[in-house]
N, C-alpha and C. Protein backbone atom coordinates (compact mmCIF):
# COMPACT_ATOMS: atom_id res chain seq x y z
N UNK A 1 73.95 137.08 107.99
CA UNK A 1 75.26 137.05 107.38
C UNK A 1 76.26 136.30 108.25
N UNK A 2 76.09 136.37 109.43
CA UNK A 2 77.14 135.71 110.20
C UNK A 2 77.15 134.07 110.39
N UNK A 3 75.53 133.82 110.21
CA UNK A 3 75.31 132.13 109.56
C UNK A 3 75.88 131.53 108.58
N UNK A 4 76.08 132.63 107.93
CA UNK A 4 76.66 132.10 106.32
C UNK A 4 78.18 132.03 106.59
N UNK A 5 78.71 133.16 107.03
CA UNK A 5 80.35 133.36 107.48
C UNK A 5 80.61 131.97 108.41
N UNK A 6 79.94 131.74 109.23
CA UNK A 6 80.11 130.19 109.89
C UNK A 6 79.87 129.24 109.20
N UNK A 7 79.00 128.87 108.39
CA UNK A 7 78.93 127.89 107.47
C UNK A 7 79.87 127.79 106.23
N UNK A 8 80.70 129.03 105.84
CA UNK A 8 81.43 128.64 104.62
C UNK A 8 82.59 128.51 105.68
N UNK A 9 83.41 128.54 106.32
CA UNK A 9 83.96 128.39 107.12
C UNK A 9 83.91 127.20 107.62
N UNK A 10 82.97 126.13 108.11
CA UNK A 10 83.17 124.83 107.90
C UNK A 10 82.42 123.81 107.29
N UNK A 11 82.74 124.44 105.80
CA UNK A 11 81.96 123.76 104.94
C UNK A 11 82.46 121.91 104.80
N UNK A 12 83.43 121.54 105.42
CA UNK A 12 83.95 120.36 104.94
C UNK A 12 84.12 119.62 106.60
N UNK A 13 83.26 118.96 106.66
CA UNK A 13 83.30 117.66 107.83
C UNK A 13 85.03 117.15 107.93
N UNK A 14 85.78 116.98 106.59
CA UNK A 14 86.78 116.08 106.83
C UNK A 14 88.00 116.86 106.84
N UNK A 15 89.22 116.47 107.67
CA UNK A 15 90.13 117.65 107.93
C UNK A 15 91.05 117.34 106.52
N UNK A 16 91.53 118.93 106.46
CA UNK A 16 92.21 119.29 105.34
C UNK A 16 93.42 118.18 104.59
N UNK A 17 94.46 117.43 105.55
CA UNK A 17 95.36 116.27 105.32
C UNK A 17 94.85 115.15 105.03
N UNK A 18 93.51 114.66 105.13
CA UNK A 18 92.90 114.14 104.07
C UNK A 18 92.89 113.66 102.66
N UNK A 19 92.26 115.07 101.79
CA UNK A 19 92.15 115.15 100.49
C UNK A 19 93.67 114.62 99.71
N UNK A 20 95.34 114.83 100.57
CA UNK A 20 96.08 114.28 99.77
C UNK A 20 96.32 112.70 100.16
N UNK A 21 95.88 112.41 101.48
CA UNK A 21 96.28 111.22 101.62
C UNK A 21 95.26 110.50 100.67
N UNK A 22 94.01 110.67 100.49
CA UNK A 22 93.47 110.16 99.65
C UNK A 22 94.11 110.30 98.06
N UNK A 23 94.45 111.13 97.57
CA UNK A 23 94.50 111.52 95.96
C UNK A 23 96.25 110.55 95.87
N UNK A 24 97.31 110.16 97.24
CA UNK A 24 98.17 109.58 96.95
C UNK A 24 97.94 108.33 97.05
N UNK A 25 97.01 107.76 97.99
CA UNK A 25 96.39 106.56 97.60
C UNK A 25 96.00 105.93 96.18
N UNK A 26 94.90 106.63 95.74
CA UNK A 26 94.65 106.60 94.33
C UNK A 26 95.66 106.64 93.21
N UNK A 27 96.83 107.09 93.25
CA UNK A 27 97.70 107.16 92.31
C UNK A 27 98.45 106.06 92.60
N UNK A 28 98.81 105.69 94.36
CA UNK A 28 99.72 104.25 94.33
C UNK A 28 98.62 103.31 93.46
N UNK A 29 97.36 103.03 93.67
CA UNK A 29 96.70 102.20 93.12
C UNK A 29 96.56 102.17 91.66
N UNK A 30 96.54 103.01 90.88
CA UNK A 30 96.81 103.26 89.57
C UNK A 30 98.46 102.78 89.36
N UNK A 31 98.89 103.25 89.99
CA UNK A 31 100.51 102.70 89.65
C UNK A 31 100.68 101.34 90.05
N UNK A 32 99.73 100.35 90.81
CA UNK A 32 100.26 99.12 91.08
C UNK A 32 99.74 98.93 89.92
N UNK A 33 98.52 99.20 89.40
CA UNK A 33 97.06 98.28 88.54
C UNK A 33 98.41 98.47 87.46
N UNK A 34 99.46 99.58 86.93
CA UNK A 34 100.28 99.61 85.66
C UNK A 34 101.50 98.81 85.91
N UNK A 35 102.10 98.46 87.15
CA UNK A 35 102.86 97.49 87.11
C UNK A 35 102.29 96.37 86.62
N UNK A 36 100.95 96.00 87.46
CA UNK A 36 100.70 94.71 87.24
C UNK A 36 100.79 94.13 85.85
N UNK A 37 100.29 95.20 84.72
CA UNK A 37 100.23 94.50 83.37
C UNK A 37 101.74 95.15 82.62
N UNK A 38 102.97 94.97 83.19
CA UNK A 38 104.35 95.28 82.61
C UNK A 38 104.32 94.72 81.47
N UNK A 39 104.27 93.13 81.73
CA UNK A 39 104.71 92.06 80.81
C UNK A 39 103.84 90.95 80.36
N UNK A 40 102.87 91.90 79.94
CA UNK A 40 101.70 91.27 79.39
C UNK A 40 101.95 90.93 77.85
N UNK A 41 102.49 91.49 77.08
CA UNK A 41 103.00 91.35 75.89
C UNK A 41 103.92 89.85 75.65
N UNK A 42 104.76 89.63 76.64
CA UNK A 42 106.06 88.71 76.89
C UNK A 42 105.16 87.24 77.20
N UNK A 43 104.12 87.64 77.72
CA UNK A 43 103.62 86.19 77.93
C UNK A 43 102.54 85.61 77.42
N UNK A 44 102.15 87.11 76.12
CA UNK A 44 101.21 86.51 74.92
C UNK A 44 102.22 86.25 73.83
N UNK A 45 103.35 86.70 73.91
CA UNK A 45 103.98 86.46 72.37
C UNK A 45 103.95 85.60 71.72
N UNK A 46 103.93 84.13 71.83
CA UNK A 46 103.77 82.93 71.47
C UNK A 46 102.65 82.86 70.56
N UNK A 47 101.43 83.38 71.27
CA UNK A 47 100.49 83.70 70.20
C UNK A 47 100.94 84.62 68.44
N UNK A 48 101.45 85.55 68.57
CA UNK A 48 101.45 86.49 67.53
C UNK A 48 103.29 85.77 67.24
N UNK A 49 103.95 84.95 67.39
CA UNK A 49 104.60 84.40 66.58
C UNK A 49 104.50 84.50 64.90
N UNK A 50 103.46 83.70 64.89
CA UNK A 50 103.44 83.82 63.13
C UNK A 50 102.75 84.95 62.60
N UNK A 51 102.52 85.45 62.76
CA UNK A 51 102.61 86.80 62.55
C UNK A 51 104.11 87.77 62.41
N UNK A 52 104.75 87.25 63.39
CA UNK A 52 106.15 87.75 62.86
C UNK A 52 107.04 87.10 62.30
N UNK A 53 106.59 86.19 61.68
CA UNK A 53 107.40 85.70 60.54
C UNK A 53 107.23 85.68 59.34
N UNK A 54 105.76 86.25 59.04
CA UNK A 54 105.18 86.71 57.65
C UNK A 54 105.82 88.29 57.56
N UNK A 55 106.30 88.22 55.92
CA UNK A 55 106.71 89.45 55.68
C UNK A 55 105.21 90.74 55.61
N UNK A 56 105.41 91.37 56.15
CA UNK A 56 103.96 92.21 56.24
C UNK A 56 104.59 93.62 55.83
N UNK A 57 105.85 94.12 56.14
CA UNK A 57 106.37 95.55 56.05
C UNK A 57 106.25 96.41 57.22
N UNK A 58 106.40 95.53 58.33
CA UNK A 58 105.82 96.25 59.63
C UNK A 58 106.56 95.18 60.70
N UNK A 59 107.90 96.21 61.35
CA UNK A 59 109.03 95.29 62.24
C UNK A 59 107.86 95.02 63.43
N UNK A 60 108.91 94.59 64.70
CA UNK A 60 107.95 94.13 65.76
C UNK A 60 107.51 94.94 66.41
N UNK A 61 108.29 96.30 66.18
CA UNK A 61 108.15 97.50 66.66
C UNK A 61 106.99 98.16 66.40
N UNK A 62 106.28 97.81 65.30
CA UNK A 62 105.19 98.33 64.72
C UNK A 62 105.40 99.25 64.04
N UNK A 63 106.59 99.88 63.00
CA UNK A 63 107.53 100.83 62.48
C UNK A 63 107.30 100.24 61.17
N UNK A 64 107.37 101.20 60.10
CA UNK A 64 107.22 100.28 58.48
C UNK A 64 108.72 100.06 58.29
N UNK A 65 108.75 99.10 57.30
CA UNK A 65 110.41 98.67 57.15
C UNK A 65 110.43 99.86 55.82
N UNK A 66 111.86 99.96 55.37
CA UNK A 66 111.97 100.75 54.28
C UNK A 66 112.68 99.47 53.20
């Protein structure tokens, strides 16, 4: 029993301040990867032009017109 009491006790090689520096890492990186594509829309628009100039019933917003 006292093997076991020592072993759950240091069950983890890596020290505890770790696990957040890692998990805030991962989120800056998720948050750059969502900056990066801000204005991805703004610099395809040219494409879907005609598309918004056909009456379809659907603003640019993607909202039905009334």
């Amino acid at each position: 029993m006292t093997l076991l009491a020592e072993a759950a006790e240091n069950a983890s090689s890596v020290p505890a301040f770790i696990f957040p520096v890692v998990a805030a890492a991962f989120f800056a990186f998720l948050g750059f990867v969502t900056w990066s594509f801000r204005d991805v829309a703004y610099r395809h628009s040219n494409k879907f032009e005609a598309t918004r100039t056909h009456e379809t019933g659907v603003d640019e917003y993607g909202h039905t017109k009334i």
